[in-house]
Protein backbone atom coordinates (compact mmCIF):
# COMPACT_ATOMS: atom_id res chain seq x y z
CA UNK A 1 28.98 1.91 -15.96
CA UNK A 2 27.63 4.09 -13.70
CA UNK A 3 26.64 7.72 -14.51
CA UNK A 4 27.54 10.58 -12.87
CA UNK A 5 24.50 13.12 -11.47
CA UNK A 6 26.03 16.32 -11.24
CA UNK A 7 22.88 17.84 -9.43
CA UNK A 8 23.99 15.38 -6.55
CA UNK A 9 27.22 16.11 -6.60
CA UNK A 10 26.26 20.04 -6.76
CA UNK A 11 24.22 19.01 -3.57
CA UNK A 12 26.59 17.49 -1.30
CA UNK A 13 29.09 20.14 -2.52
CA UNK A 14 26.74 23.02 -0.95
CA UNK A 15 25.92 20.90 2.21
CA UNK A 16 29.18 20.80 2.96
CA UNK A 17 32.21 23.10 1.13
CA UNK A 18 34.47 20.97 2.64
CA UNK A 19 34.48 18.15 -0.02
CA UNK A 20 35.79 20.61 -2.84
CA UNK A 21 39.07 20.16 -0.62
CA UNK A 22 39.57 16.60 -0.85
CA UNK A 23 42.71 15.78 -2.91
CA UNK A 24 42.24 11.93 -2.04
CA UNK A 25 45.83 11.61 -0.53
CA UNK A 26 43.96 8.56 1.24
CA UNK A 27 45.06 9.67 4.56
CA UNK A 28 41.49 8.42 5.82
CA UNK A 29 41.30 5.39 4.76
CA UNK A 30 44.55 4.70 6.44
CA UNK A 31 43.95 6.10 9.75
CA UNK A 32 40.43 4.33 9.45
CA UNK A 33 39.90 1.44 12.16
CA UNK A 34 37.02 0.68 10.79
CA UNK A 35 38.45 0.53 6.70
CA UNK A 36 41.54 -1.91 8.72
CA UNK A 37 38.69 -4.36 10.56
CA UNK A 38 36.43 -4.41 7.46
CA UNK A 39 38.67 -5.62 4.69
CA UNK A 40 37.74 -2.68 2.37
CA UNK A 41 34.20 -2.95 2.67
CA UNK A 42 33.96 0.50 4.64
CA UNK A 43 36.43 2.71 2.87
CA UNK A 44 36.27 6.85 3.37
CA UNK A 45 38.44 7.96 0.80
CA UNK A 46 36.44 6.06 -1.92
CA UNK A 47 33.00 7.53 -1.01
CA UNK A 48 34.39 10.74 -0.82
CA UNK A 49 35.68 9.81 -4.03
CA UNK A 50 32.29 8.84 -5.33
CA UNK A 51 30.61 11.78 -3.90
CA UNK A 52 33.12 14.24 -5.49
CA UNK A 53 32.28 12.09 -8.87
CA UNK A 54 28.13 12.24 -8.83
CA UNK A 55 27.85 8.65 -8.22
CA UNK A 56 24.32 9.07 -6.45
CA UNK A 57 23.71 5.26 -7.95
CA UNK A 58 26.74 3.54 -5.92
CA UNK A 59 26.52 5.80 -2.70
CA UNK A 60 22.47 6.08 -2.59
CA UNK A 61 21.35 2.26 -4.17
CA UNK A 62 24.15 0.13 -3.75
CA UNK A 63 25.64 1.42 -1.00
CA UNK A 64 29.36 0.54 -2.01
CA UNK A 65 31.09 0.88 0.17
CA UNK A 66 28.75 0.43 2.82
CA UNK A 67 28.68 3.74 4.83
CA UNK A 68 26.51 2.36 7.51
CA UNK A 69 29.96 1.27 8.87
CA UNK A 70 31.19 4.23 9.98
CA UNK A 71 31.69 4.34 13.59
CA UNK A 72 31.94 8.33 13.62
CA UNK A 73 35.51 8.29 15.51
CA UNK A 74 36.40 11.07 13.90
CA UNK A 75 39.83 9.90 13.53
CA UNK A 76 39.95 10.81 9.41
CA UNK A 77 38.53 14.37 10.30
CA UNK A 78 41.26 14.96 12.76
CA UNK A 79 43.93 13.80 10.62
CA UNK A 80 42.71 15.06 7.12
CA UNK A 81 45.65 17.67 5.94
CA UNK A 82 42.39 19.75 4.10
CA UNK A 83 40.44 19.61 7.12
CA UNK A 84 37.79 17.95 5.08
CA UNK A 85 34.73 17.10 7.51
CA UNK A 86 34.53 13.82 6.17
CA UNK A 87 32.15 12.55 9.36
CA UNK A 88 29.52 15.19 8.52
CA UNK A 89 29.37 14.11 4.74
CA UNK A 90 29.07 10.63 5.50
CA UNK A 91 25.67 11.43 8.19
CA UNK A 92 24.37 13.63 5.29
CA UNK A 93 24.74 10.67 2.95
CA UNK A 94 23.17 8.33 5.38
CA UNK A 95 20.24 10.87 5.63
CA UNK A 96 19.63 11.03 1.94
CA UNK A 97 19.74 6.98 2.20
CA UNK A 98 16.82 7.20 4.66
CA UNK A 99 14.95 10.24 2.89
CA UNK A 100 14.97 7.65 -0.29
CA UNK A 101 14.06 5.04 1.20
CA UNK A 102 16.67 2.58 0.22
CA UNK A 103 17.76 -0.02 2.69
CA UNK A 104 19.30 1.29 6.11
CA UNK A 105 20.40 -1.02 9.14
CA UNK A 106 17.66 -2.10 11.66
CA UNK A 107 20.00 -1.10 14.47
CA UNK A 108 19.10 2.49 13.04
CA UNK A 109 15.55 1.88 13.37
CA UNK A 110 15.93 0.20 16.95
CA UNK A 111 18.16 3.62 17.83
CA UNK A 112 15.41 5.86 16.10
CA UNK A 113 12.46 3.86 18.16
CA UNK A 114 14.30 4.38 21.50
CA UNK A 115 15.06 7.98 21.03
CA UNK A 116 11.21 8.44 20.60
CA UNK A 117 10.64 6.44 23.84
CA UNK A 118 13.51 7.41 25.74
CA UNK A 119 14.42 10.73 24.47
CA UNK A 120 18.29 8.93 23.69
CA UNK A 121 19.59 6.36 21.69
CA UNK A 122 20.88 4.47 24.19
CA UNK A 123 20.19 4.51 27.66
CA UNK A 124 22.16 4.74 30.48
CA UNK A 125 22.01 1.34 32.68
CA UNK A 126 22.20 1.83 36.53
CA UNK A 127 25.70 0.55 36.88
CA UNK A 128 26.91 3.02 34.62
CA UNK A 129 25.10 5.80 35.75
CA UNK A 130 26.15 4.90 39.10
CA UNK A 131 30.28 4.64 38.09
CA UNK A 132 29.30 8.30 36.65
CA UNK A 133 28.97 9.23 40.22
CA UNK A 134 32.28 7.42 41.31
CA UNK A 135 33.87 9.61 38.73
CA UNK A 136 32.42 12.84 39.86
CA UNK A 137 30.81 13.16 36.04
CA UNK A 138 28.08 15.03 35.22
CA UNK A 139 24.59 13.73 35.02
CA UNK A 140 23.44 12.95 31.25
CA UNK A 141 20.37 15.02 30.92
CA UNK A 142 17.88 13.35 28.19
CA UNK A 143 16.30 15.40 25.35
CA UNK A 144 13.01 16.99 26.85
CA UNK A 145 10.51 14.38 25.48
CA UNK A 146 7.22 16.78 24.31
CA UNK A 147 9.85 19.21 22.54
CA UNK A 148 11.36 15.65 21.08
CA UNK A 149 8.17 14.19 19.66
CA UNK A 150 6.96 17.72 18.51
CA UNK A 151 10.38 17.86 16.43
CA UNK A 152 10.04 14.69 15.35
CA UNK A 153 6.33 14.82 14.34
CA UNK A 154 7.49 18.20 12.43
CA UNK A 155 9.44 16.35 10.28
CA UNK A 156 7.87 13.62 9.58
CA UNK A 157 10.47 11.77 11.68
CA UNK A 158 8.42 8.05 12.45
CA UNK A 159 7.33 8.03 9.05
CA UNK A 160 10.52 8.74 7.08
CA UNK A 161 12.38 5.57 9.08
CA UNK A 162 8.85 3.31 8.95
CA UNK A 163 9.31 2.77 12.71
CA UNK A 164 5.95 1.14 12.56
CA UNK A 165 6.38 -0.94 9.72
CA UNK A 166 8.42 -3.50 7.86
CA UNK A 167 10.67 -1.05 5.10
C-alpha cells in the first residue's frame, strides 16, 4: 500500500494552484495521443490523480505511469474544462525525478549534453534550415552559449543529470 506524503502533495499544490482544480472528469486521458498509442502506460489523469493523493513513492520511484512519455502537445491543457496546466505539473514532476536522482531516460541526458554544446536540444540540420528560408520563417536564434553554461554551472546543471557519468 502506498502512503500518502502530504508535504509532497503540499509541494506540487504551491508550484502550481492549478492542480487543486482537477475534478478528474478524465477529459485528458481521452484527448491524450500519447495515453491512446501507449496502452495505459502514459496516463494524465492518473498522475494527476496521484499527485493530488501524495503518492511521492509511485510518481517519484516507480514512475507509474511513466511520465517520461509525455510528448508535451498540450492537447489535455487546451481541453481541460478547469484549465488545469497539466503540462507544467508533469515537467515539475520530471524535475523532482532528476533532482532525486531516480532513473530518467538517456534521451534526456543526450538532449541535456547537446544543449550544453549546442546551446539547443536539437539542432537544426541544413535542409531544414534551408526550407525555413523557402517559407519566409524566421531564423532560430540559439541560447547565447557563455550566459548558457554560466546558468547551467549556477545550478549545478551537469552534475544534477551526471552528464559525465553512468547514473
Amino acid at each position: 500500500m502506498q502512503m500518502v506524503n502530504f508535504d509532497f502533495k503540499n509541494e506540487i499544490i504551491k508550484e502550481d494552484f492549478s492542480l487543486n482544480y482537477c475534478y478528474q472528469c478524465g477529459t485528458c486521458s481521452s484527448i491524450c495521443p500519447v495515453a491512446f498509442a501507449s496502452e495505459g502506460e502514459y496516463n494524465p489523469r492518473k498522475i494527476i490523480e496521484e499527485s493530488l493523493m501524495g503518492l511521492k513513492s509511485l510518481l517519484i520511484k516507480e514512475q507509474k505511469p511513466n511520465i517520461w512519455l509525455c510528448s508535451t502537445c498540450q492537447m489535455c491543457v487546451e481541453e481541460c474544462p478547469q484549465e488545469v496546466f497539466l503540462t507544467g505539473i508533469f515537467e515539475s514532476l520530471k524535475n523532482k525525478i532528476v533532482q532525486t536522482g531516480e532513473k530518467y531516460p538517456e534521451a534526456f541526458k543526450v538532449q541535456a549534453k547537446a544543449i550544453i554544446d549546442n546551446g539547443v536540444a536539437i539542432s537544426l540540420s541544413p535542409p531544414i534550415i534551408r526550407r525555413r528560408k523557402e517559407l519566409k520563417l524566421p531564423n532560430v536564434e540559439s541560447a547565447d552559449r557563455i550566459e548558457l553554461k554560466n546558468l547551467l554551472k549556477a545550478t549545478n546543471f551537469e552534475k544534477k543529470i551526471n552528464i559525465n557519468g553512468d547514473r
